[in-house]
C-alpha atoms as a PDB file:
ATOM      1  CA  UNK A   1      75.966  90.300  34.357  1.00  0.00           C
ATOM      2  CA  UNK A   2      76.731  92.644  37.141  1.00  0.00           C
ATOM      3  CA  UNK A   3      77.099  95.845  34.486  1.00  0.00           C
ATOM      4  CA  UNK A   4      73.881  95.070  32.157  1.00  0.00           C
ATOM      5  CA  UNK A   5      71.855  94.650  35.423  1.00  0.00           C
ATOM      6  CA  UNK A   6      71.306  98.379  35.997  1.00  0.00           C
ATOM      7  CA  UNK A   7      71.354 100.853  33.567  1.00  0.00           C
ATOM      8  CA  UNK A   8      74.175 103.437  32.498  1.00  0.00           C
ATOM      9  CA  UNK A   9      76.287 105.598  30.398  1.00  0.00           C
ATOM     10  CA  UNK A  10      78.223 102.594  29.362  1.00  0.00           C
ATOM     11  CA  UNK A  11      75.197  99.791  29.418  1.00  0.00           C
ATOM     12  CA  UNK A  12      71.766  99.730  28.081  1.00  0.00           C
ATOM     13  CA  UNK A  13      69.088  98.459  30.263  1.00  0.00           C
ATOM     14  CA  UNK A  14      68.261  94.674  28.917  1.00  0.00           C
ATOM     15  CA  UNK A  15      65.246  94.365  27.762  1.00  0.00           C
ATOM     16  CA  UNK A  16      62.640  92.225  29.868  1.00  0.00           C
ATOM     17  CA  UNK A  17      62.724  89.382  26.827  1.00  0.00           C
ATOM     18  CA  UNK A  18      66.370  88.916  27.605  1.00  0.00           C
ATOM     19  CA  UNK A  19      66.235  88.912  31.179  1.00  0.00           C
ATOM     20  CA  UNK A  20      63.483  86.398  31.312  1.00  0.00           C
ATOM     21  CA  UNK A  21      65.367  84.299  29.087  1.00  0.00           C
ATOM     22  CA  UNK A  22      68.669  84.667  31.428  1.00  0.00           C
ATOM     23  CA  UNK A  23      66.840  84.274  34.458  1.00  0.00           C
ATOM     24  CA  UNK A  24      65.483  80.442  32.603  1.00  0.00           C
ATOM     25  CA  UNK A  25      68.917  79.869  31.404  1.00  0.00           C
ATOM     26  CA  UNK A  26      70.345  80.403  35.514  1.00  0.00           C
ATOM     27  CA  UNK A  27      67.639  78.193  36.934  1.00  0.00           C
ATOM     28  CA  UNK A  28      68.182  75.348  34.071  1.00  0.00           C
ATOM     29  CA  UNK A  29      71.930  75.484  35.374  1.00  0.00           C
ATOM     30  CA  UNK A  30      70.969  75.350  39.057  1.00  0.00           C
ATOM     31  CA  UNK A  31      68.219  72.685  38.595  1.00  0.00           C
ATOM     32  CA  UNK A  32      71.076  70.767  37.023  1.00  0.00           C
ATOM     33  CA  UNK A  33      73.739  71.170  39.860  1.00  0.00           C
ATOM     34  CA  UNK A  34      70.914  70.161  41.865  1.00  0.00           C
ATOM     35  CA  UNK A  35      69.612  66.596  40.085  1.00  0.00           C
ATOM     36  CA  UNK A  36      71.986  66.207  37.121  1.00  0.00           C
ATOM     37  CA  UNK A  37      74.543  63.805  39.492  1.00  0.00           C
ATOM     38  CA  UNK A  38      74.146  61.186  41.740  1.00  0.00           C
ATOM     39  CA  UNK A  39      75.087  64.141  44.541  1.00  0.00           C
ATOM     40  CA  UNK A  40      73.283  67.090  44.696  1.00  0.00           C
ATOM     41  CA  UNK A  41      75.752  70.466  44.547  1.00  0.00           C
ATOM     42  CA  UNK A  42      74.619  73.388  46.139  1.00  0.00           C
ATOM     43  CA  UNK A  43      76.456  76.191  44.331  1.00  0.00           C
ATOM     44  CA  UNK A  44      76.178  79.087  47.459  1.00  0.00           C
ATOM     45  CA  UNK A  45      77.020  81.615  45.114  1.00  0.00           C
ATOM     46  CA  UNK A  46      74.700  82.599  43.060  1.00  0.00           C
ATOM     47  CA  UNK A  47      74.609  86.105  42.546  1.00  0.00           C
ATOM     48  CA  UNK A  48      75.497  88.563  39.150  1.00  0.00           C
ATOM     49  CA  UNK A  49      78.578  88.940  39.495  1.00  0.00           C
ATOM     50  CA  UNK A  50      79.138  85.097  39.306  1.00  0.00           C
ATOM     51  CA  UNK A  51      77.213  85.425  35.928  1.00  0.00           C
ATOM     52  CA  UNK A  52      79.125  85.965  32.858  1.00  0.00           C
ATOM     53  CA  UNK A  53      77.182  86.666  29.936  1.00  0.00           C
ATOM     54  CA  UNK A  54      78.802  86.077  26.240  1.00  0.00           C
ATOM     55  CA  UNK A  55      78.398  88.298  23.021  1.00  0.00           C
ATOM     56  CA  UNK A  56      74.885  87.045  22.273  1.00  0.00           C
ATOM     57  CA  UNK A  57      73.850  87.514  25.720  1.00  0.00           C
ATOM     58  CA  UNK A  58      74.123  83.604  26.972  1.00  0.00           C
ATOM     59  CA  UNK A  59      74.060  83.498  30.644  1.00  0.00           C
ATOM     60  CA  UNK A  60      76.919  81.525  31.738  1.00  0.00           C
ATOM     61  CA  UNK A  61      77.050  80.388  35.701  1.00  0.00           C
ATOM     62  CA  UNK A  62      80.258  80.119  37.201  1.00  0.00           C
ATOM     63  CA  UNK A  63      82.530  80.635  40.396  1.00  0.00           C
ATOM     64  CA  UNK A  64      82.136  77.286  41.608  1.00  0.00           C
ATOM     65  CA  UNK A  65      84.664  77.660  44.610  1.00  0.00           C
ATOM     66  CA  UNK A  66      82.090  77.990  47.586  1.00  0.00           C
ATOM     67  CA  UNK A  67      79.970  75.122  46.252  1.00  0.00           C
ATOM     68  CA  UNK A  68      79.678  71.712  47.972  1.00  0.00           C
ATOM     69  CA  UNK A  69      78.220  68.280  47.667  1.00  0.00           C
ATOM     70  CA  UNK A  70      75.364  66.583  49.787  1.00  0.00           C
ATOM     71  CA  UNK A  71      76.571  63.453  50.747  1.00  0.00           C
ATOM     72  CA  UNK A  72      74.600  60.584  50.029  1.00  0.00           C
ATOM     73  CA  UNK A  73      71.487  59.581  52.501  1.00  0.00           C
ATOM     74  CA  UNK A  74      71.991  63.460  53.833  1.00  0.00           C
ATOM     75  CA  UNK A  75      69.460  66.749  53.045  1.00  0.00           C
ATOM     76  CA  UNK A  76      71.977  68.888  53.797  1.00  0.00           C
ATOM     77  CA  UNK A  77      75.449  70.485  54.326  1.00  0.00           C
ATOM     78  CA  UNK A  78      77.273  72.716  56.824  1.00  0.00           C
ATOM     79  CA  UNK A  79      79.442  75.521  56.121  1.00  0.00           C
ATOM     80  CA  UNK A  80      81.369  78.631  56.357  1.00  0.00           C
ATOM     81  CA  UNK A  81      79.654  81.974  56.005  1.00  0.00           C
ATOM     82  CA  UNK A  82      82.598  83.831  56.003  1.00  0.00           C
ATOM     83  CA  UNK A  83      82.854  84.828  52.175  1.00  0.00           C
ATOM     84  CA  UNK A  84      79.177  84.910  51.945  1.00  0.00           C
ATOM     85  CA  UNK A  85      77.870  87.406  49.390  1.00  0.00           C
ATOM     86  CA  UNK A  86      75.555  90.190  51.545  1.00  0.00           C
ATOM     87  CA  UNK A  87      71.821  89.948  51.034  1.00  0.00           C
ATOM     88  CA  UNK A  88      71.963  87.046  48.937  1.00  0.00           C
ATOM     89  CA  UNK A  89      72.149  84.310  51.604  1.00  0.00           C
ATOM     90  CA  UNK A  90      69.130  82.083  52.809  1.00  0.00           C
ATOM     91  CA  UNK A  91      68.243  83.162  56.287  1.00  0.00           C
ATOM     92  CA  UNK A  92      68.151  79.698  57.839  1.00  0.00           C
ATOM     93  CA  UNK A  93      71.931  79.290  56.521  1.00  0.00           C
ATOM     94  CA  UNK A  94      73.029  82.655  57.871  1.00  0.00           C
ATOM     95  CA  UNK A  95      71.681  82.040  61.355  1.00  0.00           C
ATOM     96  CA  UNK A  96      72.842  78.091  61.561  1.00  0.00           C
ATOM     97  CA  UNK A  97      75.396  77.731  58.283  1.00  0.00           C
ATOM     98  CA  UNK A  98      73.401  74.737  57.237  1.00  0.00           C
ATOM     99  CA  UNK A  99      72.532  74.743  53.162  1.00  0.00           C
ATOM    100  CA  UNK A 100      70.344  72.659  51.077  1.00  0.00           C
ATOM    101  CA  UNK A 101      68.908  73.021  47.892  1.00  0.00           C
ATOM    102  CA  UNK A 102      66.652  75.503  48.882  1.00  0.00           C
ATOM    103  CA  UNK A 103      69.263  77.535  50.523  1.00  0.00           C
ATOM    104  CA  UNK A 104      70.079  78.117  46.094  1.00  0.00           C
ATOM    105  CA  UNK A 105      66.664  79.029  45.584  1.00  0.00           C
ATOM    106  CA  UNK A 106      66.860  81.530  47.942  1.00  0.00           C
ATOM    107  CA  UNK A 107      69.443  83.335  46.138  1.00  0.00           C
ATOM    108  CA  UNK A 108      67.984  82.554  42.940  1.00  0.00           C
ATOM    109  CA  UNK A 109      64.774  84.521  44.108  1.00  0.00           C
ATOM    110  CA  UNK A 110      67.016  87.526  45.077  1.00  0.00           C
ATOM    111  CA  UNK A 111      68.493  87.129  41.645  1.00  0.00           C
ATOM    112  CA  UNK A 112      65.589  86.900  40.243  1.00  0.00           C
ATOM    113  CA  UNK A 113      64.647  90.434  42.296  1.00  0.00           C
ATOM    114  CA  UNK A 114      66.896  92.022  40.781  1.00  0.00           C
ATOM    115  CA  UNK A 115      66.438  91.077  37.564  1.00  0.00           C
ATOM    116  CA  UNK A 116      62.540  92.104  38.088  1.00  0.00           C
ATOM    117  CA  UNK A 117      63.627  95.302  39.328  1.00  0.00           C
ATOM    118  CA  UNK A 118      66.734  96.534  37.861  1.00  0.00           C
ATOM    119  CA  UNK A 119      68.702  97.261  41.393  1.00  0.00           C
ATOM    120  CA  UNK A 120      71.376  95.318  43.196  1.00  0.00           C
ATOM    121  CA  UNK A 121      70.255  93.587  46.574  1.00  0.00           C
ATOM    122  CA  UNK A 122      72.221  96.188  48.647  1.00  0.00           C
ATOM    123  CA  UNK A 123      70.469  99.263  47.352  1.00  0.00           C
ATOM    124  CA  UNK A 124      67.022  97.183  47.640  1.00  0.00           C
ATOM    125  CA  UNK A 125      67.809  96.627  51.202  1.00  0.00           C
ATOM    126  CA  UNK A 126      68.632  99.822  51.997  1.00  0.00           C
ATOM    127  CA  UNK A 127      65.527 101.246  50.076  1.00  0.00           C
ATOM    128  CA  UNK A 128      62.877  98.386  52.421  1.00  0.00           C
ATOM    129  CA  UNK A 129      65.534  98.775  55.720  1.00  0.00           C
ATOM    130  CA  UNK A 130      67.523 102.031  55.909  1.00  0.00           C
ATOM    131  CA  UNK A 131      70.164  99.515  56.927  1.00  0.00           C
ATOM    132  CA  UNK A 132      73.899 100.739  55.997  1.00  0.00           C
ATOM    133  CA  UNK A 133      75.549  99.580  52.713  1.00  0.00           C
ATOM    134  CA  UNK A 134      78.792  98.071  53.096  1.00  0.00           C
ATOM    135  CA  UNK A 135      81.663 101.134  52.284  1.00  0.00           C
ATOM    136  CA  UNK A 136      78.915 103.767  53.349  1.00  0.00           C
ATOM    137  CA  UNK A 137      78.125 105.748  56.313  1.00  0.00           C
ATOM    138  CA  UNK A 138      75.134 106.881  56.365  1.00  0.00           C
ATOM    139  CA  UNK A 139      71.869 105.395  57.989  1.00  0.00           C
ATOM    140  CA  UNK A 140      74.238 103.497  60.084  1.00  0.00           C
ATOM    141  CA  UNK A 141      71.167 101.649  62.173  1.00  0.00           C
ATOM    142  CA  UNK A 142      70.153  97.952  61.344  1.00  0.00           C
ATOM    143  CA  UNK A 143      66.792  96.460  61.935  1.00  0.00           C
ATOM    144  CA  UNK A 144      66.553  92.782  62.624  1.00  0.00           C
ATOM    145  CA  UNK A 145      67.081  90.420  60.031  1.00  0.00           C
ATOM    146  CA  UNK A 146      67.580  93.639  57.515  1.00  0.00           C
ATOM    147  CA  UNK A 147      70.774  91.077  55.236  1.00  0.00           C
ATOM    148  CA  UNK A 148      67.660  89.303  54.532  1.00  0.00           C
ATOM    149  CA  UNK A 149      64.593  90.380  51.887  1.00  0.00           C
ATOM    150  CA  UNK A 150      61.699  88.338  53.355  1.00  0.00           C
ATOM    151  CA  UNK A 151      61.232  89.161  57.769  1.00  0.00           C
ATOM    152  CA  UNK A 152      58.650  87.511  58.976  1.00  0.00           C
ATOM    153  CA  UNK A 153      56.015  90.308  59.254  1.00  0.00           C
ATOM    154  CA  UNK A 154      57.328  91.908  56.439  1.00  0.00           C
ATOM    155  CA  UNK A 155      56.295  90.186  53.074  1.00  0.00           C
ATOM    156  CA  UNK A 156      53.379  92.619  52.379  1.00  0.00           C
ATOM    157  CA  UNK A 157      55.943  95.656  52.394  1.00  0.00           C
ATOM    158  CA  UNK A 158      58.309  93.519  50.184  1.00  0.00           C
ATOM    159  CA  UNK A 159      55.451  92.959  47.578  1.00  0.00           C
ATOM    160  CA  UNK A 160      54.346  96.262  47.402  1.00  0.00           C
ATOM    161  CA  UNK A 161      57.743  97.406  46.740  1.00  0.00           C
ATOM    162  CA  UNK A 162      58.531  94.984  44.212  1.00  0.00           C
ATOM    163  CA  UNK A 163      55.407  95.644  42.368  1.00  0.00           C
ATOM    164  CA  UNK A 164      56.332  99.534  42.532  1.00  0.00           C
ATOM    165  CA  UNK A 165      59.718  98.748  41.205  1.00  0.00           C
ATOM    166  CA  UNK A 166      59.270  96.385  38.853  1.00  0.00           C
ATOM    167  CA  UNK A 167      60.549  97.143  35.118  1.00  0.00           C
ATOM    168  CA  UNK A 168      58.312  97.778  32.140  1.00  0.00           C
ATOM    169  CA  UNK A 169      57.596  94.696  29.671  1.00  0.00           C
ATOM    170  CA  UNK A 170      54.887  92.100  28.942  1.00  0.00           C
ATOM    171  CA  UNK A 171      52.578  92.864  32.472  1.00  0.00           C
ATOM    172  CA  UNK A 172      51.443  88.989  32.668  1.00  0.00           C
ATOM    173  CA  UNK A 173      54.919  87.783  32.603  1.00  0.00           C
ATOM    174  CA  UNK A 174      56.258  90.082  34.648  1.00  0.00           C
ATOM    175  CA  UNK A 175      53.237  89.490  37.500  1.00  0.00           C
ATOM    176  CA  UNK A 176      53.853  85.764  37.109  1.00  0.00           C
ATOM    177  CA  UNK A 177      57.819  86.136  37.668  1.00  0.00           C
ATOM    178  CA  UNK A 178      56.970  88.475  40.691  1.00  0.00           C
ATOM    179  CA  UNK A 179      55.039  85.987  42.481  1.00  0.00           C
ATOM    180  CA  UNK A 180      57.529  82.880  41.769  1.00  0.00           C
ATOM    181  CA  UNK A 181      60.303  85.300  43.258  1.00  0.00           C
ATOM    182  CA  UNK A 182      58.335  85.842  46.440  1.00  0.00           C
ATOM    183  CA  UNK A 183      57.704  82.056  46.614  1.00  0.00           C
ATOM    184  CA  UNK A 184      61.611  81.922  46.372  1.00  0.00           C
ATOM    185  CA  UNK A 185      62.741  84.347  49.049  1.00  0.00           C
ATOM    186  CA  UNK A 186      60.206  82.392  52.272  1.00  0.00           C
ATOM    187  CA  UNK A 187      61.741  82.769  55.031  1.00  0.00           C
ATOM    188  CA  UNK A 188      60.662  78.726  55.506  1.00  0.00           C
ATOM    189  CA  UNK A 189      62.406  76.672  53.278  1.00  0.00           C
ATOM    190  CA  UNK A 190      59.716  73.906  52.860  1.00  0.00           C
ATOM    191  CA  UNK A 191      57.298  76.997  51.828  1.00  0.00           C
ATOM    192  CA  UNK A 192      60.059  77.542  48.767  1.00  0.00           C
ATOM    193  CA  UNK A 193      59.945  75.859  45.528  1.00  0.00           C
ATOM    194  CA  UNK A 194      62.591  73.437  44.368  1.00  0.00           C
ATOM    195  CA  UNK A 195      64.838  74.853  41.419  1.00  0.00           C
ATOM    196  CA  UNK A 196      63.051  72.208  39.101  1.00  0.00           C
ATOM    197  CA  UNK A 197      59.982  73.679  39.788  1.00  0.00           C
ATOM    198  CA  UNK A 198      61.080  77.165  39.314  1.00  0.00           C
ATOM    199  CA  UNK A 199      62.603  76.190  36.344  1.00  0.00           C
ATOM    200  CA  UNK A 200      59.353  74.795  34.620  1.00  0.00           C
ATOM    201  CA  UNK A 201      57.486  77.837  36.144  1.00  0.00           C
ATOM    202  CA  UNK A 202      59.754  79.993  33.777  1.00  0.00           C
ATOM    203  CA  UNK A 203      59.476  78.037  31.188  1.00  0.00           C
ATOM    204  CA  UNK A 204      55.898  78.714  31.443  1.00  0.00           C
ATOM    205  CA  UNK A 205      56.211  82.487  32.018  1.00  0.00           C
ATOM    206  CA  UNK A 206      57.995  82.758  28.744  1.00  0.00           C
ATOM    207  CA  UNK A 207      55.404  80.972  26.567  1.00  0.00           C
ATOM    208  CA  UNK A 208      53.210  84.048  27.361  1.00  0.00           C
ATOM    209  CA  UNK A 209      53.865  85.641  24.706  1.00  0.00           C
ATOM    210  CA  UNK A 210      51.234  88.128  23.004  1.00  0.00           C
ATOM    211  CA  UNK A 211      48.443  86.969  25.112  1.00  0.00           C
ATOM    212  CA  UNK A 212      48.922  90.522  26.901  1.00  0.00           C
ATOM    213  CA  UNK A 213      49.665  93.819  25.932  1.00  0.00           C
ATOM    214  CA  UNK A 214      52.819  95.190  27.612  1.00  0.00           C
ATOM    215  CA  UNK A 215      53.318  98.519  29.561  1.00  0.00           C
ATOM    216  CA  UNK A 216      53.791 100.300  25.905  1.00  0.00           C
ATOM    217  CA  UNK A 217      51.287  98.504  23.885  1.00  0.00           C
ATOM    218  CA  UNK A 218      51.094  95.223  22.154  1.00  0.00           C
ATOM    219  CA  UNK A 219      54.485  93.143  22.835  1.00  0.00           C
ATOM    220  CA  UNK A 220      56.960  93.252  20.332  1.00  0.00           C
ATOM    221  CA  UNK A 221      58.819  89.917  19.477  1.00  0.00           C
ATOM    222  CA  UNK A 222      61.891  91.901  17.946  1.00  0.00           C
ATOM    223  CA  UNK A 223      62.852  93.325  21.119  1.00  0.00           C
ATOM    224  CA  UNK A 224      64.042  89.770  22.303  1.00  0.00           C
ATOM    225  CA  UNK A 225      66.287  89.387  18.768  1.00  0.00           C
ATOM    226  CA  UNK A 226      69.666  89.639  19.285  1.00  0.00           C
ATOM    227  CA  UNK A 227      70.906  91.802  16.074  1.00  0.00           C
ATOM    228  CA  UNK A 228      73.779  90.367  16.032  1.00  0.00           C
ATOM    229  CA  UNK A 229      72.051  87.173  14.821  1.00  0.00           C
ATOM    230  CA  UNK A 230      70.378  86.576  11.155  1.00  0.00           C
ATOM    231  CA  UNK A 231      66.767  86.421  11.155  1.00  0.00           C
ATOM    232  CA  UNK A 232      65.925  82.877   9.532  1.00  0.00           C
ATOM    233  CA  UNK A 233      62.660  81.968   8.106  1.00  0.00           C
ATOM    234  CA  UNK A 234      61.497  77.847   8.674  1.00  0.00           C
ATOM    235  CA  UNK A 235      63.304  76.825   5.425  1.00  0.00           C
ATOM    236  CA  UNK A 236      66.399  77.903   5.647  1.00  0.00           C
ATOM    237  CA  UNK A 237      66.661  76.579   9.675  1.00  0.00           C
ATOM    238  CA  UNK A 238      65.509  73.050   8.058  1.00  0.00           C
ATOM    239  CA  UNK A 239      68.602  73.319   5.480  1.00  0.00           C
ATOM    240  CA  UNK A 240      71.109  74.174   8.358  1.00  0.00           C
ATOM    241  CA  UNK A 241      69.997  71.272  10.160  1.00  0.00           C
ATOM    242  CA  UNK A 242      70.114  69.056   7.297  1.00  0.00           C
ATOM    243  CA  UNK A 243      73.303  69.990   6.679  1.00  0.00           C
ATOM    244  CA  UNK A 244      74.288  69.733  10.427  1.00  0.00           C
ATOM    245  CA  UNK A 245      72.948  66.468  10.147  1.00  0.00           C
ATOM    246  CA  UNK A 246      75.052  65.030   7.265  1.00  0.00           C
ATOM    247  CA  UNK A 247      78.273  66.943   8.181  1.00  0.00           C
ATOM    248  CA  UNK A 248      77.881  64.750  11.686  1.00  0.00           C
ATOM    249  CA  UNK A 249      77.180  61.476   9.878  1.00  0.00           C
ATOM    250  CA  UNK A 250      80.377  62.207   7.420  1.00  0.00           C
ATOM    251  CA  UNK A 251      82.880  62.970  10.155  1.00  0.00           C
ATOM    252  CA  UNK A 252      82.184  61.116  13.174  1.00  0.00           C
ATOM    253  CA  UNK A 253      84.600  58.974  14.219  1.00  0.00           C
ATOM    254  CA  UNK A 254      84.906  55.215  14.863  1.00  0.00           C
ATOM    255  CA  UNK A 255      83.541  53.304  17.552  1.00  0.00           C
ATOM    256  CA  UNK A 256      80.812  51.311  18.935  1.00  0.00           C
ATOM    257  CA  UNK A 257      77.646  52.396  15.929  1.00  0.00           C
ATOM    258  CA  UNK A 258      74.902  52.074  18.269  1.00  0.00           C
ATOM    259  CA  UNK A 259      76.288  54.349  20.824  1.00  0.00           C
ATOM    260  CA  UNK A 260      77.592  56.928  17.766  1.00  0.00           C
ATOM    261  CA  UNK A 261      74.902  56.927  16.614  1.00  0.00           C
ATOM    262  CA  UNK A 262      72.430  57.565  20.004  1.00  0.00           C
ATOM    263  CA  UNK A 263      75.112  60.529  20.807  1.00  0.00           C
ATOM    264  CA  UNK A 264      74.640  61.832  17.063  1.00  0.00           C
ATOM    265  CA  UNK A 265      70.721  62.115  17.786  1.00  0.00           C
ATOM    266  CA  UNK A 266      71.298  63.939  21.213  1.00  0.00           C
ATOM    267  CA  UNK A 267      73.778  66.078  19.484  1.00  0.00           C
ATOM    268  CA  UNK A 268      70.825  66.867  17.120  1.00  0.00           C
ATOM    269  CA  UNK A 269      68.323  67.430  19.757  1.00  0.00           C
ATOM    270  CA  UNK A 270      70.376  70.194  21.651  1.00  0.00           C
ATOM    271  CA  UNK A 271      68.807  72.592  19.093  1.00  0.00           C
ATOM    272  CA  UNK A 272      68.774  76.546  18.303  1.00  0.00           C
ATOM    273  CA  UNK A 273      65.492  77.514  19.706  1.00  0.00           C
ATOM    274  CA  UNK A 274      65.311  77.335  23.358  1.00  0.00           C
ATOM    275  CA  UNK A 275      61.872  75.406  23.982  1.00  0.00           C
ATOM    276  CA  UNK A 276      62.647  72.717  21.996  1.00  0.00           C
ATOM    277  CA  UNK A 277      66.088  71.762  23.329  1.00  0.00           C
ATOM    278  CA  UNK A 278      67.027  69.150  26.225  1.00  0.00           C
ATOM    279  CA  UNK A 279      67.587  69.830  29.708  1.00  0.00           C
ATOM    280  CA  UNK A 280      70.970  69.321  30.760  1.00  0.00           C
ATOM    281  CA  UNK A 281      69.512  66.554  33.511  1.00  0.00           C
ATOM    282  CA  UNK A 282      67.778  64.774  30.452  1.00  0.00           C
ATOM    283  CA  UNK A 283      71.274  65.282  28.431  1.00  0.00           C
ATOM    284  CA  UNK A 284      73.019  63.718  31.184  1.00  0.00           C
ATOM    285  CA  UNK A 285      70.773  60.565  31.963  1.00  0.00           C
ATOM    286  CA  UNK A 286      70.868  60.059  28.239  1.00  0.00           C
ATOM    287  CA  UNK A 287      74.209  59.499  28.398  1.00  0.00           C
ATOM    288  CA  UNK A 288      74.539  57.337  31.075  1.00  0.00           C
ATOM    289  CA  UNK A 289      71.823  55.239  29.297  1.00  0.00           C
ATOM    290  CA  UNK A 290      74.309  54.891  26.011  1.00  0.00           C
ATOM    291  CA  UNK A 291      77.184  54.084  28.033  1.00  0.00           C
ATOM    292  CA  UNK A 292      75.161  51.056  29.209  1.00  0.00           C
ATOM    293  CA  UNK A 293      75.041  49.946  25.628  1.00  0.00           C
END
């Protein structure tokens, strides 16, 4: 995701649509590292370059190599910070090297900057600090706490610059996004959402469509189609899952019926459009209910 973040000769800029619908897609993975198994993982690494992003624009997280598990009757876990990603770390894990869940949310509401904004932390830092970018030489000085967005007397001056930077699109949505990224990046982690919560919160953001005008006029849904994918009127998506649904009930294989059958109707219910399918927490307890069967 690194190369579509900012634009360039070689990549377009995304359009808002898409990036809202990456940014959901991120904190739905998160939110399920986070309550999908009986341990929470914290993943430590979220950042763009550890999002890969297929040929209809999926977001894909991965670069699991830094993450760890909570062990049970424990809030959190200690760690290195020696391959820590600049800018993107919480500060109470870069002073201490302690992580919890919100330590993730942290760098999901830098990701999240960035995706608001169109620039990588580094440059955004250097734009709100003057501190030095790693490989460069110039402004060479470092203010305190300058490898983190939110200082404590700063989060005026980092709202004002995200609201002067932010990228053109549906103004409600993007407003909303701005101020669940701010509630991300607290510099105290009981003051930050949990990645659930962030998760419903752009949900939310996304069902605002058309009840604003954007930057350029009224919102236009065809900016969020991929064209590399059909458009489909409401009959023809019926027949497809008709015929999803008897192709499944033809070729499934032997076994215990009443569990077949419960997996065939979660199968079914991980559907096209986004709203309507299952979170991957759901997905997961559902399973664990059929095994009990």
């Amino acid at each position: 995701m690194e190369e579509e973040l900012s634009p360039s000769k070689k990549h377009q800029l995304l359009s808002w649509e898409s990036r809202l619908r990456i940014a959901t897609e991120i904190a739905d993975a998160v939110t399920y590292l986070h309550n999908g198994t009986s341990k929470p993982i914290i993943h430590r690494a979220i950042n763009c370059r550890n999002i890969l992003l297929d040929q209809h624009y999926v977001a894909k997280l991965f670069e699991f190599v830094l993450s760890k598990l909570i062990p049970l009757g424990q809030t959190h876990v200690d760690a290195d910070l020696s391959s820590w990603y600049y800018g993107s770390v919480a500060p109470e894990s870069k002073r201490i090297g302690r992580f919890t869940e919100k330590s993730d949310v942290y760098s999901f509401g830098v990701l999240l900057f960035e995706i608001l904004t169109g620039k990588r932390v580094f440059n955004i830092l250097k734009d709100v600090y003057g501190v030095r970018v790693i490989g460069q030489v110039e402004n060479s000085w470092q203010e305190p706490n300058s490898e983190v967005l939110m200082a404590e007397d700063n989060e005026e001056d980092i709202r004002v610059y995200l609201n002067a930077n932010i990228l053109k699109g549906n103004t409600v949505q993007l407003m909303a996004c701005a101020e669940l990224t701010m509630r991300c990046v607290q510099m105290n982690p009981e003051e930050r959402p949990s990645m659930i919560e962030a998760a419903k919160e752009l949900r939310r953001i996304r069902r605002i469509l058309g009840e604003s005008k954007d930057r350029n006029g009224e919102y236009d849904i065809s900016k969020e189609v991929n064209p590399r994918m059909p458009k489909l009127d409401e009959t023809e998506v019926n027949n497809i899952e008709k015929n999803k649904r008897l192709y499944l009930e033809v070729n499934i294989v032997k076994g215990n019926t009443g569990q077949l059958m419960a997996c065939a109707e979660l199968a079914m219910s991980m559907r096209e459009n986004l709203e309507e399918r299952r979170w991957m927490m759901e997905a997961a307890k559902e399973l664990r209910r059929i095994r009990m069967f």
